[in-house]
N, C-alpha and C. Protein backbone atom coordinates (compact mmCIF):
# COMPACT_ATOMS: atom_id res chain seq x y z
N UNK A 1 -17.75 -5.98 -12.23
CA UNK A 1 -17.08 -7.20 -12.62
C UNK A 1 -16.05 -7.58 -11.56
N UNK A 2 -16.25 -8.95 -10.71
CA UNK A 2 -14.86 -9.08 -10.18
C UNK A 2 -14.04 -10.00 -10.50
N UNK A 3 -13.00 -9.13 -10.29
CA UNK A 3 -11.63 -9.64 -10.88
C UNK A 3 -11.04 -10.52 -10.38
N UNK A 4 -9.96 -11.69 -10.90
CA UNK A 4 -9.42 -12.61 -10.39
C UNK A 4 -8.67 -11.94 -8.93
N UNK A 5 -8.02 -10.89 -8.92
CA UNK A 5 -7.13 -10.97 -7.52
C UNK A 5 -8.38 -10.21 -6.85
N UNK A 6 -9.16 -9.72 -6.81
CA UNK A 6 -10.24 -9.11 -6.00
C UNK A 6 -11.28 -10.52 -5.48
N UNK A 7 -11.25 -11.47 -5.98
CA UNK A 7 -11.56 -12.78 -5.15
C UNK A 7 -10.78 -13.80 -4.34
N UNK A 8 -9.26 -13.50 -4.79
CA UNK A 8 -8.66 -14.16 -4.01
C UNK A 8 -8.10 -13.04 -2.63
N UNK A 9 -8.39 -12.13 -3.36
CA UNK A 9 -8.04 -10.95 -1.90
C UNK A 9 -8.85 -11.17 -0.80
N UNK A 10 -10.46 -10.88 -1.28
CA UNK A 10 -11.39 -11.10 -0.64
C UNK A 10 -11.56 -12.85 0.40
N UNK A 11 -10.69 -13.56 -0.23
CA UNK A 11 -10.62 -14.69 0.02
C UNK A 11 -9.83 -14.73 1.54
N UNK A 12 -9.00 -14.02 1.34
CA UNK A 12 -7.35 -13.72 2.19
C UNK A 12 -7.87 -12.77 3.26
N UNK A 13 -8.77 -12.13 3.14
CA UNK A 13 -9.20 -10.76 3.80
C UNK A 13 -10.10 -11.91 4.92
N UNK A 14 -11.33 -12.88 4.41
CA UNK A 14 -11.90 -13.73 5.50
C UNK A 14 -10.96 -14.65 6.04
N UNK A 15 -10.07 -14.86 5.49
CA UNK A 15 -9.40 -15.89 6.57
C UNK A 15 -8.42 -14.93 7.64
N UNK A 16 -7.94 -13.78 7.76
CA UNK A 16 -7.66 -12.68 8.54
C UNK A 16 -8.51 -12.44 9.58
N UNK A 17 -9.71 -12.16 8.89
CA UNK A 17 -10.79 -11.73 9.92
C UNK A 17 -11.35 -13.00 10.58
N UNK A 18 -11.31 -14.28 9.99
CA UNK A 18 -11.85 -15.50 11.01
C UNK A 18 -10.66 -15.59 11.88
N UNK A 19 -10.12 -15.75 11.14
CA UNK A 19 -8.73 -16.34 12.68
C UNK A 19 -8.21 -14.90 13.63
N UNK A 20 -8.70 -13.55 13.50
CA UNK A 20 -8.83 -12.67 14.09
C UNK A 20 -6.93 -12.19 14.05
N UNK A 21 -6.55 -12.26 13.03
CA UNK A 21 -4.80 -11.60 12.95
C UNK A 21 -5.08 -10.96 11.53
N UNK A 22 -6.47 -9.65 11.22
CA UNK A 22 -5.86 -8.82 10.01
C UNK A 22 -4.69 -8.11 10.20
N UNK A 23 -3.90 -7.87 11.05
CA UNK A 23 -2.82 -6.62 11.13
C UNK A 23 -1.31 -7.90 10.90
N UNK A 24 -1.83 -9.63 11.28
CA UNK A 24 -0.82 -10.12 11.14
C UNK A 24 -0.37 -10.38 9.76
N UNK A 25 -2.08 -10.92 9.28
CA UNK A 25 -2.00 -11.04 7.49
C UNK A 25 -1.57 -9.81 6.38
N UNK A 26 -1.99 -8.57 7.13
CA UNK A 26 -1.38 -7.46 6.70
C UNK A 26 -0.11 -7.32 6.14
N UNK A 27 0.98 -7.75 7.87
CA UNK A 27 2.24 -7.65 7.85
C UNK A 27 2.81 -8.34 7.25
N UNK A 28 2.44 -9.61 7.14
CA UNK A 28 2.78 -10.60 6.22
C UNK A 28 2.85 -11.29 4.47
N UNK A 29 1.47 -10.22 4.24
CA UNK A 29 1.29 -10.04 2.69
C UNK A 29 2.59 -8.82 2.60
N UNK A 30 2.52 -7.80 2.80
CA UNK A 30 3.65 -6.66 2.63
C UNK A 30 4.72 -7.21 2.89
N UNK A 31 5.26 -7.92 3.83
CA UNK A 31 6.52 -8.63 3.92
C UNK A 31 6.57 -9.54 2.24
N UNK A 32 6.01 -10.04 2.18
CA UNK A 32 6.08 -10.38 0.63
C UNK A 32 6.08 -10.31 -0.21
N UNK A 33 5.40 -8.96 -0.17
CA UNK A 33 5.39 -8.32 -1.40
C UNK A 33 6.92 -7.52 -1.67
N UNK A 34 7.27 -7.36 -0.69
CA UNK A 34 8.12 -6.23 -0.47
C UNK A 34 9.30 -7.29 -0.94
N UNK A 35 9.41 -8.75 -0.49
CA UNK A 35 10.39 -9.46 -0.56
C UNK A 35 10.12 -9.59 -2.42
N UNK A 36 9.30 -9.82 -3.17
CA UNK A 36 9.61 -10.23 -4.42
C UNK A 36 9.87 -8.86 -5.01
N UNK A 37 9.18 -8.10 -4.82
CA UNK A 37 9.50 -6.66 -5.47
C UNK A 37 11.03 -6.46 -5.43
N UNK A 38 12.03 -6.45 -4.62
CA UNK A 38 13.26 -6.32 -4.23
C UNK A 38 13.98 -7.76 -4.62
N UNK A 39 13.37 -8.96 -5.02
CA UNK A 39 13.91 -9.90 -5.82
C UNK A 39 13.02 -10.28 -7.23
N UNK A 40 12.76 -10.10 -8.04
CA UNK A 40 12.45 -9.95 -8.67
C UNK A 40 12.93 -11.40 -9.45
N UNK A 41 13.77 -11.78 -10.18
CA UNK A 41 14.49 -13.40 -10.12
C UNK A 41 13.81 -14.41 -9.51
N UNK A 42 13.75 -14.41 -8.21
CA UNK A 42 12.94 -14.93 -7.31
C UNK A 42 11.23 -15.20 -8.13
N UNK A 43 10.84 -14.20 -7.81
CA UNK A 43 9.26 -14.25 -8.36
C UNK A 43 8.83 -14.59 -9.88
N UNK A 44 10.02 -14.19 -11.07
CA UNK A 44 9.85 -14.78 -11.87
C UNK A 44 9.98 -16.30 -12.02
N UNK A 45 10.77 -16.86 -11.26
CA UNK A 45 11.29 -17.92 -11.20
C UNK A 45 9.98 -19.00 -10.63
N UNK A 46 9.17 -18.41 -9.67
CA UNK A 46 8.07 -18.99 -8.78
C UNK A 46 6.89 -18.84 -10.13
N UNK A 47 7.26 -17.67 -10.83
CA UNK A 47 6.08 -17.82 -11.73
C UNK A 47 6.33 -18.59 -12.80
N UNK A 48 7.58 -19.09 -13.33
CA UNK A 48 7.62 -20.39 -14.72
C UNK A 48 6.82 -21.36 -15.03
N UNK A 49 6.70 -21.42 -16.13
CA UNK A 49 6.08 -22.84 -15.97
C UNK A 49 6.94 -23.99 -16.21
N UNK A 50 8.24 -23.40 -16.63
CA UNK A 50 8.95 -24.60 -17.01
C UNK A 50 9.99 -25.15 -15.69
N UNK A 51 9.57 -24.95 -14.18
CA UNK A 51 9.96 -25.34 -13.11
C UNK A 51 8.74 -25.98 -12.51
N UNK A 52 8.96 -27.40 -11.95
CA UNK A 52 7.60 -28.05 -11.44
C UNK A 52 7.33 -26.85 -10.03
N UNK A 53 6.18 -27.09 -9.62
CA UNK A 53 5.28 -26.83 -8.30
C UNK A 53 5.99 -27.52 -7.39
N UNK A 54 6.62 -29.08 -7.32
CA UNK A 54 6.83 -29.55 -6.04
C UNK A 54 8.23 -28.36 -6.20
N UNK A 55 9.07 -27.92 -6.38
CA UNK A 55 10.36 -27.38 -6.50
C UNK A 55 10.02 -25.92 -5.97
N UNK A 56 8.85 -25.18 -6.43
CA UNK A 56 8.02 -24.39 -6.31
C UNK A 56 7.59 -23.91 -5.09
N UNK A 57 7.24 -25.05 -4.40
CA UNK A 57 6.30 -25.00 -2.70
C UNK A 57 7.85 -25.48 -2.21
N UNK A 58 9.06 -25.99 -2.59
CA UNK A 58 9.98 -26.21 -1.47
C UNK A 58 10.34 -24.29 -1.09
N UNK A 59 10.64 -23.35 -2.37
CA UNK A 59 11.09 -22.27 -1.85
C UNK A 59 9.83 -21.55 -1.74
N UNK A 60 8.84 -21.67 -1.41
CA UNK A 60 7.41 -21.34 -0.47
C UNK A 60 7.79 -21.32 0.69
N UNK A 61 8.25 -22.61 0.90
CA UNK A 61 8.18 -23.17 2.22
C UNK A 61 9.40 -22.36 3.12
N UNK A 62 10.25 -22.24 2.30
CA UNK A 62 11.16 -21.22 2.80
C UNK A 62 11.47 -20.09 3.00
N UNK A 63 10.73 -19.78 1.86
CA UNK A 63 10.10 -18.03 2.04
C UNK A 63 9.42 -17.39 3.86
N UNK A 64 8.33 -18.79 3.35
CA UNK A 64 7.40 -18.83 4.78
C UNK A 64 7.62 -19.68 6.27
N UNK A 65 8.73 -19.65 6.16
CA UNK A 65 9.31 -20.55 7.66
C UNK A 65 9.02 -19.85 8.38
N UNK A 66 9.61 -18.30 8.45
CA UNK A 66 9.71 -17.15 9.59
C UNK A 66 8.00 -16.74 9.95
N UNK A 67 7.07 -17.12 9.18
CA UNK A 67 5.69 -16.46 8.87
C UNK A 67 4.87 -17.02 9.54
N UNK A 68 4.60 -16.59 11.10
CA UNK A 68 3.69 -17.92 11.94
C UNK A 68 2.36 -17.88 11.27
N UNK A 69 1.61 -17.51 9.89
CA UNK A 69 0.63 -17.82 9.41
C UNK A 69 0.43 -19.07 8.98
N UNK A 70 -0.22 -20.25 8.97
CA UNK A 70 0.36 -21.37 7.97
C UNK A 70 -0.51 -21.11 6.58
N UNK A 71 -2.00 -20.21 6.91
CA UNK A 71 -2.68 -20.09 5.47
C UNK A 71 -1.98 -19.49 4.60
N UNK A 72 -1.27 -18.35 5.00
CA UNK A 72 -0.32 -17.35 3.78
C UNK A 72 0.66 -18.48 3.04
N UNK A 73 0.98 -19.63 3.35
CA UNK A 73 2.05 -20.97 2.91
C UNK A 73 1.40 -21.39 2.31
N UNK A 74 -0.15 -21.38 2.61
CA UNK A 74 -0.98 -22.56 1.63
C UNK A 74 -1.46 -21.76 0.86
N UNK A 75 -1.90 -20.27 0.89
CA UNK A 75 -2.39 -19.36 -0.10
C UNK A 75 -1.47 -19.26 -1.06
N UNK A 76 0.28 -19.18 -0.87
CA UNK A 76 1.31 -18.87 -2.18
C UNK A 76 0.93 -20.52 -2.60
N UNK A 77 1.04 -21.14 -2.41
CA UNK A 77 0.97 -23.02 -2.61
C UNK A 77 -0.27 -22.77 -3.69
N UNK A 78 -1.21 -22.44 -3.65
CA UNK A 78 -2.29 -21.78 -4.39
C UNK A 78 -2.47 -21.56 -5.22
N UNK A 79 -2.14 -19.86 -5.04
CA UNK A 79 -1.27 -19.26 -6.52
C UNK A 79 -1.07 -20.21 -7.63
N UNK A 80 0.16 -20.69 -6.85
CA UNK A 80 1.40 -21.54 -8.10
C UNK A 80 0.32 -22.61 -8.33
N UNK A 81 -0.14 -23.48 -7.69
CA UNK A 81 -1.01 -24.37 -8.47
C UNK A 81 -1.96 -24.08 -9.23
N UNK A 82 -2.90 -22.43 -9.15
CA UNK A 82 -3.88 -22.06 -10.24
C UNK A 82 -3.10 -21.35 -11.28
N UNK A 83 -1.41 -21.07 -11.44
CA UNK A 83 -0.82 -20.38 -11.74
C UNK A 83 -1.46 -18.74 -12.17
N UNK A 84 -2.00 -18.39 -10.37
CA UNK A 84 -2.29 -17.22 -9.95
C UNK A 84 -1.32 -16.59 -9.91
N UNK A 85 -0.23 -16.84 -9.29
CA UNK A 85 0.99 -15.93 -8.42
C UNK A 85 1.13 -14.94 -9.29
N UNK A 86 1.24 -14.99 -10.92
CA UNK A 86 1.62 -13.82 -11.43
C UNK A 86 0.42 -12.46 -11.36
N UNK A 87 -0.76 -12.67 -10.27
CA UNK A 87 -1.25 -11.14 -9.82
C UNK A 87 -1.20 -11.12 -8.30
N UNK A 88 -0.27 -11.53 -7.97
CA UNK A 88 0.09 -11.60 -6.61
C UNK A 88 0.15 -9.82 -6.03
N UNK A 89 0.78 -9.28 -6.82
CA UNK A 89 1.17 -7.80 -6.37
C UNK A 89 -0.09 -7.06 -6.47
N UNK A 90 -1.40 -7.78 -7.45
CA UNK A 90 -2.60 -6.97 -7.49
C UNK A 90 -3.29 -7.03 -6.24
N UNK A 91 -3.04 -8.45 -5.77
CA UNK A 91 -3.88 -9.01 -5.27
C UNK A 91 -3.08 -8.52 -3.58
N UNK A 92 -2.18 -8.50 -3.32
CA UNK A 92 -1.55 -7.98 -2.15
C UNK A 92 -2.09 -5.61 -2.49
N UNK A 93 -2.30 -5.31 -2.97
CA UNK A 93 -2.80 -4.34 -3.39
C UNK A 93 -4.48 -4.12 -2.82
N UNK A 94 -5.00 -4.96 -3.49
CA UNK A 94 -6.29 -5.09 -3.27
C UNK A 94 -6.81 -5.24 -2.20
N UNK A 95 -5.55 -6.69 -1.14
CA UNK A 95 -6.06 -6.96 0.16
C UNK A 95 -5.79 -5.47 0.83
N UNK A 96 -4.36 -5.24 1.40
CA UNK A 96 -4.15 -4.45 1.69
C UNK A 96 -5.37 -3.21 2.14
N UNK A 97 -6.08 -2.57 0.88
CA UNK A 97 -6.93 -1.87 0.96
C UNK A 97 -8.36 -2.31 1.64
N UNK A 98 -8.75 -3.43 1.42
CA UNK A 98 -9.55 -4.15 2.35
C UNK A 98 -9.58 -4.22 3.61
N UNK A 99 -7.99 -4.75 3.92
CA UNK A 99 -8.03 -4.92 5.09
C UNK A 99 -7.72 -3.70 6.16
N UNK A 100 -7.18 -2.53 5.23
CA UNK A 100 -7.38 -1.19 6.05
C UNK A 100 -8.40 -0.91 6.11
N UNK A 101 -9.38 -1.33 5.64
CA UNK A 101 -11.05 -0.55 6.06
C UNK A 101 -11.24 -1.28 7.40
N UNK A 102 -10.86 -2.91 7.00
CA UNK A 102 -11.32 -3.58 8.48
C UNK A 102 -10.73 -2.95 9.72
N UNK A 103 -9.63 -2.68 9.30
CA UNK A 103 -8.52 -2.04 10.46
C UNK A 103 -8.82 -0.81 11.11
N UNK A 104 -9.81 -0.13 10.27
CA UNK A 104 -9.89 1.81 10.40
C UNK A 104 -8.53 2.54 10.17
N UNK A 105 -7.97 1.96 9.06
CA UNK A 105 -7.14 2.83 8.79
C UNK A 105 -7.05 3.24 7.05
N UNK A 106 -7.13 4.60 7.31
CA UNK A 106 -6.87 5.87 6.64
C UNK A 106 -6.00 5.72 5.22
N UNK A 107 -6.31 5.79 4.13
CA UNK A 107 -5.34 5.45 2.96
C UNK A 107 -5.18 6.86 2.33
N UNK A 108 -3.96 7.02 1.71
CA UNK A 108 -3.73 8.42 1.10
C UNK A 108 -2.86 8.84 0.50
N UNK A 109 -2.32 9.82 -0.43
CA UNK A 109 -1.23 9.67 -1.27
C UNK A 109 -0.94 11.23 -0.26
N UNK A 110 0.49 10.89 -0.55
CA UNK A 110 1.26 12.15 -0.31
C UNK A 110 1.97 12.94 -1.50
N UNK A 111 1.54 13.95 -2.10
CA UNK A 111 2.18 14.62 -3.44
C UNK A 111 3.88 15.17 -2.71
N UNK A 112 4.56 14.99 -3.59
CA UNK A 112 5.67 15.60 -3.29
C UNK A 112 6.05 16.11 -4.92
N UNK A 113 7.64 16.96 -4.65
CA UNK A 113 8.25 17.17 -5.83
C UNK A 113 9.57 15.98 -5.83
N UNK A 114 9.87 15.23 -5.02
CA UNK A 114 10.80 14.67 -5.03
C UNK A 114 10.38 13.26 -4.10
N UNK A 115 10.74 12.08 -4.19
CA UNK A 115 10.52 10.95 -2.91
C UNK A 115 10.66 10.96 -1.66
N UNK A 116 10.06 11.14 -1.11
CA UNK A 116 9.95 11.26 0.82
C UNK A 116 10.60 10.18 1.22
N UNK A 117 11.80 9.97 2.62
CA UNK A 117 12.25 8.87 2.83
C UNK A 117 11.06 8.65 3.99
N UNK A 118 11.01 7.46 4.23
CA UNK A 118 9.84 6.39 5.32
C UNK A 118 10.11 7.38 6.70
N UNK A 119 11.10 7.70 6.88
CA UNK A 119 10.73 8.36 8.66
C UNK A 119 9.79 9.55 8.53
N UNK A 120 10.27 10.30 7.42
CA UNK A 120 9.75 11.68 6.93
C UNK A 120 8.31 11.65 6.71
N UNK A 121 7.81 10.08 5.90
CA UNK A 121 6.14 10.05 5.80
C UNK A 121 5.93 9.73 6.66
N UNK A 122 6.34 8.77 7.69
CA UNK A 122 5.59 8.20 9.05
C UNK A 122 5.55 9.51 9.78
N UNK A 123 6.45 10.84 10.04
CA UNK A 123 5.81 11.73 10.73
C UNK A 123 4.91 12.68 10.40
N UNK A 124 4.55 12.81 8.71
CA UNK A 124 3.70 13.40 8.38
C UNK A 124 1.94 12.51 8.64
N UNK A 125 2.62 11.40 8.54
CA UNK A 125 0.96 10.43 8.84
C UNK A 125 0.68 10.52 10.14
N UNK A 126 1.59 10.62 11.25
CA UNK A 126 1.49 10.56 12.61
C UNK A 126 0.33 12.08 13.02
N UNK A 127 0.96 13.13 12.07
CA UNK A 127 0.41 14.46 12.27
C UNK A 127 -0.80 14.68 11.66
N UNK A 128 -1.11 13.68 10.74
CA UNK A 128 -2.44 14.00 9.81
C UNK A 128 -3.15 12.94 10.75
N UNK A 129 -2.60 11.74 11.26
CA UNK A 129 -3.98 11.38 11.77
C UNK A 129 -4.29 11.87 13.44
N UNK A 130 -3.54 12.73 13.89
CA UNK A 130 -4.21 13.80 14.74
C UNK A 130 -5.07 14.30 14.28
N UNK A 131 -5.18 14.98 13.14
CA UNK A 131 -5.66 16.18 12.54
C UNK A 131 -7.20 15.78 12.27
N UNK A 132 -7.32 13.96 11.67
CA UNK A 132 -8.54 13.66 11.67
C UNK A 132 -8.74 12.14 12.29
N UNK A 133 -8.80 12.03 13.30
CA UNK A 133 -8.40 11.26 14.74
C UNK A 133 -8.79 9.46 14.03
N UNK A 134 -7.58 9.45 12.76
CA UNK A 134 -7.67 7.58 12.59
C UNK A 134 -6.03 7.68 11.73
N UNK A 135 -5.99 6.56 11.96
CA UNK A 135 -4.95 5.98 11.54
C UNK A 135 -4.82 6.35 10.09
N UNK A 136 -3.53 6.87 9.55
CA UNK A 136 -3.21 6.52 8.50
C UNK A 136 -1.95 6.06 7.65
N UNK A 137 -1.71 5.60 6.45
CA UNK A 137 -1.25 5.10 5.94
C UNK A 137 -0.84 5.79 4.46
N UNK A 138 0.28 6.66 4.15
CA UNK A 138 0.07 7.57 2.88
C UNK A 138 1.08 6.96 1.92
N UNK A 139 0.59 6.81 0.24
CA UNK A 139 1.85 6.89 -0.83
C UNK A 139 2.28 7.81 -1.25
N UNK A 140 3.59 7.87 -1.44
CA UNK A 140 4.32 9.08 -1.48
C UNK A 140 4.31 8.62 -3.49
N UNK A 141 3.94 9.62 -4.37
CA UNK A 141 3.69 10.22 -5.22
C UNK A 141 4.68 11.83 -6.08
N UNK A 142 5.28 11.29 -7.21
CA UNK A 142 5.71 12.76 -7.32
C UNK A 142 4.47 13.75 -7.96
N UNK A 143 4.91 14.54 -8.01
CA UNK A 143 4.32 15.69 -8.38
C UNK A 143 5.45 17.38 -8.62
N UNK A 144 5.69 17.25 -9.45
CA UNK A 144 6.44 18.47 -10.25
C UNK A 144 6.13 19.82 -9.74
N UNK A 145 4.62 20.07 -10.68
CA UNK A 145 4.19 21.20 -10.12
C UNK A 145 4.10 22.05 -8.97
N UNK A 146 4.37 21.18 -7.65
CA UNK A 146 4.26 21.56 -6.61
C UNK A 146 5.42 22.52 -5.86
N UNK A 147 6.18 22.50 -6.86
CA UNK A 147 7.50 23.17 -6.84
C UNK A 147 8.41 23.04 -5.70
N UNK A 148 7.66 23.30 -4.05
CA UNK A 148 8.30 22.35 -3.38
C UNK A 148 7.09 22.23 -2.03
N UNK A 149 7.58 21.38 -1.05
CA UNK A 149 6.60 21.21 -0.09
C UNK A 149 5.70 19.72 -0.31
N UNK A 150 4.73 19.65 0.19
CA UNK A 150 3.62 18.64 0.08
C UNK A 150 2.33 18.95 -0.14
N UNK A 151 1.56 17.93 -0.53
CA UNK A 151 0.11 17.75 -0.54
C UNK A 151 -0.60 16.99 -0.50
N UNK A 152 -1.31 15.97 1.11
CA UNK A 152 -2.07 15.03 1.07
C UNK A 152 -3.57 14.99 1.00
N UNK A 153 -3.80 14.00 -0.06
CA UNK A 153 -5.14 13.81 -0.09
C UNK A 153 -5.48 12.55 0.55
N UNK A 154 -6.62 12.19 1.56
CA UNK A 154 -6.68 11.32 2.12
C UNK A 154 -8.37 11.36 1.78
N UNK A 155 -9.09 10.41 1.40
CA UNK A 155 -10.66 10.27 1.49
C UNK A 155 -10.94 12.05 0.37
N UNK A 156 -11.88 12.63 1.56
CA UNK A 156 -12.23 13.55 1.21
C UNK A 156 -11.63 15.00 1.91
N UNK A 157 -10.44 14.30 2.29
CA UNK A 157 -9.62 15.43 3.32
C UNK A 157 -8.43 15.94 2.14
N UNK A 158 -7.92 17.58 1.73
CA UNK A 158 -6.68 17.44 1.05
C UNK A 158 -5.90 18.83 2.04
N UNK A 159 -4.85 18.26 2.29
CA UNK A 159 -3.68 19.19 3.20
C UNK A 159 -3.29 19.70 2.26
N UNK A 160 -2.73 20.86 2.17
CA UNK A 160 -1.95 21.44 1.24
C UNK A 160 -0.87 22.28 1.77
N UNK A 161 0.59 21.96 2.00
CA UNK A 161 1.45 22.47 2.15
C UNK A 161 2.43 22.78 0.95
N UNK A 162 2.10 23.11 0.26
CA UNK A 162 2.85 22.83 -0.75
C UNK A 162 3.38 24.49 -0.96
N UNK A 163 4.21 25.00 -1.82
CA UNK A 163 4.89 26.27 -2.02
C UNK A 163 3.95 26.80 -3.23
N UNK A 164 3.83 26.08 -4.08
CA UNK A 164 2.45 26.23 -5.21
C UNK A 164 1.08 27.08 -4.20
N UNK A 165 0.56 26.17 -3.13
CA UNK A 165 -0.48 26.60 -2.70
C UNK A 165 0.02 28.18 -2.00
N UNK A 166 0.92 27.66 -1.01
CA UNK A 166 1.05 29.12 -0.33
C UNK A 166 1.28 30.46 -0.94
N UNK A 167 1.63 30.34 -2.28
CA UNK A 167 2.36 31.51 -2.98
C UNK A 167 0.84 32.17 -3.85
N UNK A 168 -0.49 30.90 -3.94
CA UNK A 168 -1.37 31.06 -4.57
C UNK A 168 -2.37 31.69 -3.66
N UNK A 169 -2.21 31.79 -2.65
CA UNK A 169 -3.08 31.99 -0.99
C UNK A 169 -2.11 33.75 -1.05
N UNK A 170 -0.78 33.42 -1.29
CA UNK A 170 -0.45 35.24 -1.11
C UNK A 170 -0.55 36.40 -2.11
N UNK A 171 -0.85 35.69 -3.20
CA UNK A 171 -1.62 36.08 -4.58
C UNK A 171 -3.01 36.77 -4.50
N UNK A 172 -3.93 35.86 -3.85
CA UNK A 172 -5.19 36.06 -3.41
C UNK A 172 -5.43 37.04 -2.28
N UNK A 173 -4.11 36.89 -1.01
CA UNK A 173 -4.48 38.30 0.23
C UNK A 173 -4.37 39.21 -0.73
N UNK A 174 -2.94 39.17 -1.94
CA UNK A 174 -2.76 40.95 -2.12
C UNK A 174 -4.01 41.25 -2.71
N UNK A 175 -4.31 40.73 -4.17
CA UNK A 175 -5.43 40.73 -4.84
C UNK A 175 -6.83 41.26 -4.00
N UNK A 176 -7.05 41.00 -2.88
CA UNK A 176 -8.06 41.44 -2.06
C UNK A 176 -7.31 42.51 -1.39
N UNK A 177 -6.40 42.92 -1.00
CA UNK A 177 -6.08 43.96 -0.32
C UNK A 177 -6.33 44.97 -1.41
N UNK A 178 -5.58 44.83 -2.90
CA UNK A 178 -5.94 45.75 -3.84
C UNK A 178 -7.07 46.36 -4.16
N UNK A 179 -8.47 45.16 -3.80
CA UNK A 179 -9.60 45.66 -4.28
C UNK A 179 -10.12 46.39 -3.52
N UNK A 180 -9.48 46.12 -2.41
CA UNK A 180 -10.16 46.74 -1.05
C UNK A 180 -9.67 48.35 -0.68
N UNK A 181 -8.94 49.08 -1.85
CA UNK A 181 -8.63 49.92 -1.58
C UNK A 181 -9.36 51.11 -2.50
C-alpha cells in the first residue's frame, strides 16, 4: 500500500535526482525538519486551518529565502495547499531514506545506554564506514541492557562493543577453558 508521504517523498526524491542536487535536497529537507522540530509553534501554526495559505506561503517564503532550492518553496506551498504539511516529518523520514540509497549511503542505529553527543557518532560512523568501505549515517537509540558501551547495527552488519557483549565473550573463553580441562 502506498502511503500519502511515501508519494510525495518519492515525488521529492525525482525532482533531486532530475535537477542532479540529492545531497542538496537532502540538506535542505533536514534543515527543516530540524527547524520545525525545535519550533514546534511554528509548524503548528503552518498546519491550522484557521490561518489562510496566502499568510501561510508568506512564512514559507521566509523559512526558504536562505534555501537556493526553489522546488523545496513550492513543495512546503504544497503541503499547505493539500493540507499535507501535517506528515511532513514522515515524509522528510521517508525521503531521507530514499535518497541515501541514491547517495550509497549506509543507514543504522547506534544502541547506547545513554545519548551519544553528534561529534561522538560522527566518529563512530567515520570508523564503521572504514570497516565496510560506504558511507554511513547512524541513530543513536537507547538501550539499557547494554549496561555500558555500544552496538551498531547497520543492514546486515552488527558491531558490538558493548560491556554486555564483552563480559558474555569472557563467560564463553572461561566456560571453554573449563571444558577443556
Amino acid at each position: 500500500m502506498d502511503s500519502v508521504f511515501s508519494r510525495y517523498s518519492n515525488a521529492l526524491v525525482s525532482l533531486a535526482i532530475e535537477e542532479k542536487k540529492p545531497l542538496e535536497y537532502k540538506m535542505a529537507i533536514n534543515l527543516l525538519n530540524d527547524y520545525f522540530e525545535n519550533n514546534s509553534d511554528v509548524f503548528s501554526y503552518l498546519k491550522s486551518y484557521f490561518v489562510s495559505d496566502e499568510r501561510k506561503y508568506e512564512i514559507i517564503d521566509c523559512l526558504c529565502k536562505d534555501i537556493d532550492i526553489k522546488n523545496i518553496n513550492s513543495f512546503l506551498k504544497l503541503l499547505i495547499k493539500k493540507h499535507r504539511l501535517i506528515h511532513f516529518k514522515k515524509i522528510a523520514k521517508e525521503f531521507n531514506k530514499s535518497i541515501n540509497t541514491v547517495l550509497g549511503i549506509a543507514e543504522g542505529i547506534i544502541y547506547s545506554t545513554t545519548m551519544m553527543d553528534k561529534k561522538e557518532i560522527e566518529r563512530i560512523e567515520t570508523a564503521i564506514a572504514k570497516k565496510i568501505g560506504q558511507k554511513v549515517e547512524l541513530t543513536n537509540k537507547i538501550d539499557e541492557s547494554l549496561i555500558g558501551g555500544f552496538k551498531v547495527a547497520i543492514n546486515d552488519f552488527v558491531f558490538d562493543y558493548s560491556l554486555k557483549n564483552k563480559l558474555e565473550l569472557l563467560k564463553n573463553n572461561l566456560n571453554e577453558r573449563r571444558s577443556a580441562k
